[in-house]
Protein backbone atom coordinates (compact mmCIF):
# COMPACT_ATOMS: atom_id res chain seq x y z
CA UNK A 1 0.00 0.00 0.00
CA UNK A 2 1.18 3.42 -1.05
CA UNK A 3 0.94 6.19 1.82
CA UNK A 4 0.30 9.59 0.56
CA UNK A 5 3.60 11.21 2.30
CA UNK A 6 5.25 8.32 0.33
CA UNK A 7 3.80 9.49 -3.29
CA UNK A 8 4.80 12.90 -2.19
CA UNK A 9 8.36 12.32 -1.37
CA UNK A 10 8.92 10.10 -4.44
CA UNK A 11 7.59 12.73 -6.74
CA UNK A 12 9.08 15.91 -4.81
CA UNK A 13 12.85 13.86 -6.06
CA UNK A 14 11.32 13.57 -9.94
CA UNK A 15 10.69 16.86 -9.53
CA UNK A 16 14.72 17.61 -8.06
CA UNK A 17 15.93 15.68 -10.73
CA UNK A 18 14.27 17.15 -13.85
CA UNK A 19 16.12 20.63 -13.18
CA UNK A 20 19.42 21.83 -13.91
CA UNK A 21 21.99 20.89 -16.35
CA UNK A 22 22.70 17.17 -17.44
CA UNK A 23 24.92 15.65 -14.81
CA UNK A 24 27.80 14.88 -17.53
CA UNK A 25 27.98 17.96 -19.46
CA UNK A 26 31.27 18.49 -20.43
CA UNK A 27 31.27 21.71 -22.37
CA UNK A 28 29.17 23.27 -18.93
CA UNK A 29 31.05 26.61 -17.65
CA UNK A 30 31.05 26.16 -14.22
CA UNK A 31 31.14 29.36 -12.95
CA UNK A 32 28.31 29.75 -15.07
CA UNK A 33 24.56 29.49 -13.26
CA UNK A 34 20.64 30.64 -14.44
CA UNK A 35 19.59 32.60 -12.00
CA UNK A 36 16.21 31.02 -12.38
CA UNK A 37 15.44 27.53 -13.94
CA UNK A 38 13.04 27.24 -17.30
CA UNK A 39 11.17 24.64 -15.86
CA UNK A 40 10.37 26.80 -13.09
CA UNK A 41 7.92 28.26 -15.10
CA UNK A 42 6.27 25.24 -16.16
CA UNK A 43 2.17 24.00 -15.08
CA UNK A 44 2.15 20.90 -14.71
CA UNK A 45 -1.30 20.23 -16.09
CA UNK A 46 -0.53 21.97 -19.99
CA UNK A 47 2.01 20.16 -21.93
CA UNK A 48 2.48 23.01 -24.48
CA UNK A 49 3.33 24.84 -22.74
CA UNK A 50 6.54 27.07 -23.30
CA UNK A 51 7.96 29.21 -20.30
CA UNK A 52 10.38 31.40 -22.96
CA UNK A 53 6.97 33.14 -23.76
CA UNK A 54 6.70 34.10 -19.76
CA UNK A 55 9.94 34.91 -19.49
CA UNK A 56 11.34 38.50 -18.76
CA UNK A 57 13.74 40.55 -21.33
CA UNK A 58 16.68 39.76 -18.86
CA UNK A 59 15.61 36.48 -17.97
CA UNK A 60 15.64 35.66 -22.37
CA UNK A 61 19.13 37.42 -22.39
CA UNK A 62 20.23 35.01 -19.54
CA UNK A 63 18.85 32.19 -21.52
CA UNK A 64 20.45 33.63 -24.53
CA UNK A 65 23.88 34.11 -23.43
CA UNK A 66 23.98 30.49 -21.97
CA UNK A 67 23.39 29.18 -25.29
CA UNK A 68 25.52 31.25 -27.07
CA UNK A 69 28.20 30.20 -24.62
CA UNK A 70 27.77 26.02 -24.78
CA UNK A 71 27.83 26.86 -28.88
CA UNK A 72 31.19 28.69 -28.62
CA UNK A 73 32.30 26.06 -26.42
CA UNK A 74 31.76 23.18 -28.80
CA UNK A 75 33.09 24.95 -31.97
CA UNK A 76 36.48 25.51 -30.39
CA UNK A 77 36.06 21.77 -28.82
CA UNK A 78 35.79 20.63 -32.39
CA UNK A 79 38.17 22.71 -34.26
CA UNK A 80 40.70 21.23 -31.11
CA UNK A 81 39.94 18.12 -31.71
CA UNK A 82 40.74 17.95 -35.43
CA UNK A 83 44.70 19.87 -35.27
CA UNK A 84 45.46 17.06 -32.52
CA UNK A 85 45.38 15.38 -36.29
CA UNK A 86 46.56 18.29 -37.64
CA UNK A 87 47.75 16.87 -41.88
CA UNK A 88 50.93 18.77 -41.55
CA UNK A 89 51.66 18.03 -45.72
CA UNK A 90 48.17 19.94 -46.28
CA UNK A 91 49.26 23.40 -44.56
CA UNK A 92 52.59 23.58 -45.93
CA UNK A 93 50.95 22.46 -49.84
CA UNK A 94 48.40 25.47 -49.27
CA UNK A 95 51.13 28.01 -47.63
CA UNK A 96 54.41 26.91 -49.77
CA UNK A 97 51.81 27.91 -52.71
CA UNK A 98 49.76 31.03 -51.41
CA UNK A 99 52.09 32.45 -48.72
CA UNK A 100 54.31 34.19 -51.19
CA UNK A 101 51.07 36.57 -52.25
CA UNK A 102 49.78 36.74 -48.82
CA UNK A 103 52.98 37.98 -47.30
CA UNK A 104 53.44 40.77 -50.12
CA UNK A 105 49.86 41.72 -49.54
CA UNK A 106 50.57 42.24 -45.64
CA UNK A 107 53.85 44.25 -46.91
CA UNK A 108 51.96 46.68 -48.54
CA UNK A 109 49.18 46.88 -45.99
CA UNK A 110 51.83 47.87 -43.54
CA UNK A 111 54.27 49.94 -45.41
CA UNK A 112 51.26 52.29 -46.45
CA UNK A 113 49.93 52.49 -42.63
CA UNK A 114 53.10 53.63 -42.11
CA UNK A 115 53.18 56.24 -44.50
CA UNK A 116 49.73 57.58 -43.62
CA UNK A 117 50.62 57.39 -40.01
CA UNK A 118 53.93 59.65 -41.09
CA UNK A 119 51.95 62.04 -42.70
CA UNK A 120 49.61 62.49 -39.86
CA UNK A 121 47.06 60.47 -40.67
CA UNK A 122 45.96 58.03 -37.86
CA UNK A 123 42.98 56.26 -38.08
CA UNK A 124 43.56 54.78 -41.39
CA UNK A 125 47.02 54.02 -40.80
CA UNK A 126 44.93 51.92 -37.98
CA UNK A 127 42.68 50.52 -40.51
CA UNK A 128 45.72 49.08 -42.63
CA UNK A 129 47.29 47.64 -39.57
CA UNK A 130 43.97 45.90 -38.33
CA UNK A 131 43.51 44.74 -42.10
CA UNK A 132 46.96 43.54 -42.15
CA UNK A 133 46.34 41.46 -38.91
CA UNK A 134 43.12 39.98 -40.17
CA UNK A 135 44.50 38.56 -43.52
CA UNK A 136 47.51 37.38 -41.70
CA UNK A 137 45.32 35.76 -39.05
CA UNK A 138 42.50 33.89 -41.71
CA UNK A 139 45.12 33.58 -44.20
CA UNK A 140 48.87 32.23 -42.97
CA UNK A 141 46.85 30.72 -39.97
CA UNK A 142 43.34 29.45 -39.46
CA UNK A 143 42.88 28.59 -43.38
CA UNK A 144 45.94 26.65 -44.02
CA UNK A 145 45.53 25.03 -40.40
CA UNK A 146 41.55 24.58 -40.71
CA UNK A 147 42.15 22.97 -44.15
CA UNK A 148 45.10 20.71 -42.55
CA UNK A 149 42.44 19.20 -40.82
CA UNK A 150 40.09 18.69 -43.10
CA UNK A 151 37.67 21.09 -41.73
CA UNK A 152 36.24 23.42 -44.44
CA UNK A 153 37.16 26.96 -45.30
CA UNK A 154 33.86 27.86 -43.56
CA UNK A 155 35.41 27.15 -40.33
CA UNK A 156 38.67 29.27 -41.09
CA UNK A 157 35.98 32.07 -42.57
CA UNK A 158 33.75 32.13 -39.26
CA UNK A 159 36.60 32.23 -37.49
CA UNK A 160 38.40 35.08 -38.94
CA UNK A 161 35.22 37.08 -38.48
CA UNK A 162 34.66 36.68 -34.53
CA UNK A 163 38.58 37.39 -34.33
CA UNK A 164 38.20 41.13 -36.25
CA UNK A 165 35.05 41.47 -34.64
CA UNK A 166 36.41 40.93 -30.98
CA UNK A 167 32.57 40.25 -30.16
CA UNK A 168 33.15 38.99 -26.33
CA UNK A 169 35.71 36.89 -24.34
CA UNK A 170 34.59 33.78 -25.83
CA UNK A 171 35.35 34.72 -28.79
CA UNK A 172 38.98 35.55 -27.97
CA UNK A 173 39.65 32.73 -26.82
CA UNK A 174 39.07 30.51 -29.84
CA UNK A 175 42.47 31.85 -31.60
CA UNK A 176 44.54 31.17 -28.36
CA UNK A 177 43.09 27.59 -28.42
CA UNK A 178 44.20 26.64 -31.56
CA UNK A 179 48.04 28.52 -31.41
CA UNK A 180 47.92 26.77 -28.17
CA UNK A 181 48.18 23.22 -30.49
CA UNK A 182 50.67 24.34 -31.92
CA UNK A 183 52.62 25.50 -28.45
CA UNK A 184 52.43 29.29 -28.74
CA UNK A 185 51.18 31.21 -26.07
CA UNK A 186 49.98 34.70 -27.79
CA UNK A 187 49.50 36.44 -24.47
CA UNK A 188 52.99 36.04 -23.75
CA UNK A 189 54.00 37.46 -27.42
CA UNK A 190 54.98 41.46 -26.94
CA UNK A 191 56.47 43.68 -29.59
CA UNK A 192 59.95 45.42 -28.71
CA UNK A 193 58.45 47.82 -26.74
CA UNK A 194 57.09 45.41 -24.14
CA UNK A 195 53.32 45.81 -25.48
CA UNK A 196 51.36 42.56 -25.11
CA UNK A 197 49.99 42.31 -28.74
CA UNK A 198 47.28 40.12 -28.08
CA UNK A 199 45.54 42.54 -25.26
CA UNK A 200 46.18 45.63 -27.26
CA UNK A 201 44.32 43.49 -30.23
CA UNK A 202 41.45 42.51 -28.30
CA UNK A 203 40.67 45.24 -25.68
CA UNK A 204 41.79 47.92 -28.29
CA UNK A 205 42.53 47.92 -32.11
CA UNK A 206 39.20 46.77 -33.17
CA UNK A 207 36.96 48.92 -31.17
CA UNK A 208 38.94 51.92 -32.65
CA UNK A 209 38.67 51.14 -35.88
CA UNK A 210 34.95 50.66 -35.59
CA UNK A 211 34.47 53.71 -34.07
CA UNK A 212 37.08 55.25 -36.75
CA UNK A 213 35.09 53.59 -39.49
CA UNK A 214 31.59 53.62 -38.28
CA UNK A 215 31.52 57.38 -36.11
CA UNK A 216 34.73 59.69 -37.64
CA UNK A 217 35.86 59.04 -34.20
CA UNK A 218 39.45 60.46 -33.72
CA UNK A 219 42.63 58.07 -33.76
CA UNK A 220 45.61 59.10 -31.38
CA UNK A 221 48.83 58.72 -33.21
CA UNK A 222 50.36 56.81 -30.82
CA UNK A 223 47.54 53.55 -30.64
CA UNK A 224 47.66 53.36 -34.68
CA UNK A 225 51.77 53.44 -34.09
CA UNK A 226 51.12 50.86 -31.56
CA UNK A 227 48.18 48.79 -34.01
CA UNK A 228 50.84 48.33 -36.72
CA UNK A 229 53.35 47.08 -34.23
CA UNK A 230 51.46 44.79 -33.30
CA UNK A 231 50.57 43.65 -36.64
CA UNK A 232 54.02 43.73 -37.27
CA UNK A 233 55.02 41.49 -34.51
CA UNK A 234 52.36 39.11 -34.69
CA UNK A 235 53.29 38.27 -38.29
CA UNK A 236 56.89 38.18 -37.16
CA UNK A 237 56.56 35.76 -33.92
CA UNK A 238 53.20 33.90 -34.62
CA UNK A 239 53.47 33.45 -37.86
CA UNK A 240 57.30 32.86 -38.01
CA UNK A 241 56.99 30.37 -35.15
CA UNK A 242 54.21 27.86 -37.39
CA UNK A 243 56.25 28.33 -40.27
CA UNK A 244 59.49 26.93 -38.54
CA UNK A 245 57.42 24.21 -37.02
CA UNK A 246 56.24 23.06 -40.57
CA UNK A 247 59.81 23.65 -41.85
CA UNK A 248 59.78 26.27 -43.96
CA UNK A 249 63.31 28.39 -44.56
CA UNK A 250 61.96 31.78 -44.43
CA UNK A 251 64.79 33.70 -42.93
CA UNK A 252 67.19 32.03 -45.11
CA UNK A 253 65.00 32.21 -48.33
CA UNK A 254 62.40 35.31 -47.97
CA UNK A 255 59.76 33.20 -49.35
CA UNK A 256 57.53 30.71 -48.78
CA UNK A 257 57.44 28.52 -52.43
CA UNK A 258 61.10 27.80 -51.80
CA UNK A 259 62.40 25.49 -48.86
CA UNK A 260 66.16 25.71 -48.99
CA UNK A 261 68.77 23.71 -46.55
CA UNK A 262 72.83 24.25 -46.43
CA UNK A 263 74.16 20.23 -46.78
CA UNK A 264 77.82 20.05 -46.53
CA UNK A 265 78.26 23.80 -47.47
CA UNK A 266 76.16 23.76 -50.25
CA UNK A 267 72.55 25.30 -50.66
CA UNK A 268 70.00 22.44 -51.18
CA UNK A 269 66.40 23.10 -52.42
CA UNK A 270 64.47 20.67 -50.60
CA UNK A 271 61.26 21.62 -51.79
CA UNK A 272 59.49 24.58 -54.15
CA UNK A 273 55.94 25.28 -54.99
CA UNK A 274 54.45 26.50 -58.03
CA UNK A 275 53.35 30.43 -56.49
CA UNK A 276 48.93 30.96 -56.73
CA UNK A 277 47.00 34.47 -55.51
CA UNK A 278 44.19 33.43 -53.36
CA UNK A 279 42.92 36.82 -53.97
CA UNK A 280 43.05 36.91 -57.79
CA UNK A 281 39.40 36.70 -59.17
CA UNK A 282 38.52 33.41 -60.86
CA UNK A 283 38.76 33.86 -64.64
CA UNK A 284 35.91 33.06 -66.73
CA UNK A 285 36.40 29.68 -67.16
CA UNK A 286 37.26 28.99 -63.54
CA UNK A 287 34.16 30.08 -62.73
CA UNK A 288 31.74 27.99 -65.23
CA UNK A 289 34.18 25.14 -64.44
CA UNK A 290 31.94 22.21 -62.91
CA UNK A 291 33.49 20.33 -59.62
């Protein structure tokens, strides 16, 4: 025989147990708790019904944000996953034959921030050196290293755009992940002056050049002197770093499309590309060209 303050108990711990987060979540933040619970919100007699139409404008943000977090989460699990199996002949096939254009494009980015900044113009010498950083990040390193592990160019595209955004913390911390693979520790990476280039990145360069862009708001010349800098030394340490690890001879050569070695005292090409643009436009044909 069932006694009612048995039935009670055993359906007050149904009721425990149906809220909260899954008890093996691994992608959970735990620092991270709902102030209220969903269910919470629940009748128990209406099984349509759906408590996000009850639910307050901060409560929705809440729910929102938590969401937005576990997706973030699972992207850069994913992404980590795949360079643990990192194709090392993939990256160096895609940089040996794009890097040479890639590198000459960040050149001239640079070079002409520096010239505008000389000539007293700030904010787009800033723009340059943010555009500089953004085709060195997508290009020389989450393309080739995305397509290394046979993940698509979607991936390296989505996450070239959170890094220029800068949209939140999360966000940040998907590039660090990856160099992380690859043993480089960008918050330790400064330029000569002893400016952390990652924090001036994220907590500065791209919210001036949005406001520079977007609202004519003024540039000092100092933070665009410090933007290219940065760009400057992230292509020089980040960059540089990879590029050793996948053996590339770019101090001794100048380019990537020719790997060069000195074997008892003679210069040895080891390897050399044939040299594309992956910003040329597709001719014509390319383009009617069926897969």
């Amino acid at each position: 025989m069932h006694h009612p303050q048995d039935e009670a108990a055993r359906m007050a711990n149904l009721s425990d147990a149906s809220v909260g987060p899954p008890p093996d979540d691994d992608h959970a933040d735990p620092s991270f708790e709902l102030s209220f619970d969903p269910h919470d919100f629940a009748p128990n007699d209406d099984p349509d019904y759906d408590p996000m139409d009850h639910m307050s404008a901060s409560e929705l943000e809440e729910l929102e944000a938590e969401a937005r977090y576990q997706q973030e989460q699972y992207e850069a699990d994913l992404i980590r996953d795949a360079l643990r199996s990192i194709q090392t002949d993939a990256v160096k096939a895609y940089l040996g034959s794009n890097g040479d254009a890639i590198d000459g494009r960040i050149g001239a980015l640079l070079s002409e921030a520096k010239q505008l900044l000389e000539s007293s113009h700030p904010g787009p010498a800033l723009v340059l050196a943010g555009t500089a950083l953004e085709i060195t990040t997508r290009f020389l390193l989450l393309r080739p290293l995305v397509q290394g592990a046979f993940l698509s160019d979607r991936w390296a595209a989505i996450l070239a755009e959170d890094f220029a955004k800068g949209r939140g913390a999360d966000d940040r911390k998907v590039l660090p992940a990856i160099l992380q693979e690859w043993g480089i520790d960008v918050a330790k990476v400064k330029t000569p002056a002893g400016l952390p280039v990652w924090a001036f990145i994220t907590d500065h360069l791209w919210d001036l050049r949005n406001r520079f862009v977007h609202q004519a708001d003024a540039v000092d010349a100092q933070m665009a002197a410090q933007a290219i800098a940065c760009a400057e030394t992230f292509r020089k340490e980040v960059v540089s770093y990879v590029a050793k690890r996948l053996g590339f001879t770019l101090d001794a050569t100048g380019r990537w499309s020719l790997i060069q070695k000195t074997m008892g005292g003679q210069l040895v090409n080891l390897a050399e590309y044939t040299t594309l643009d992956p910003f040329a436009k597709p001719t014509a044909k390319q383009k009617t060209a069926k897969p």
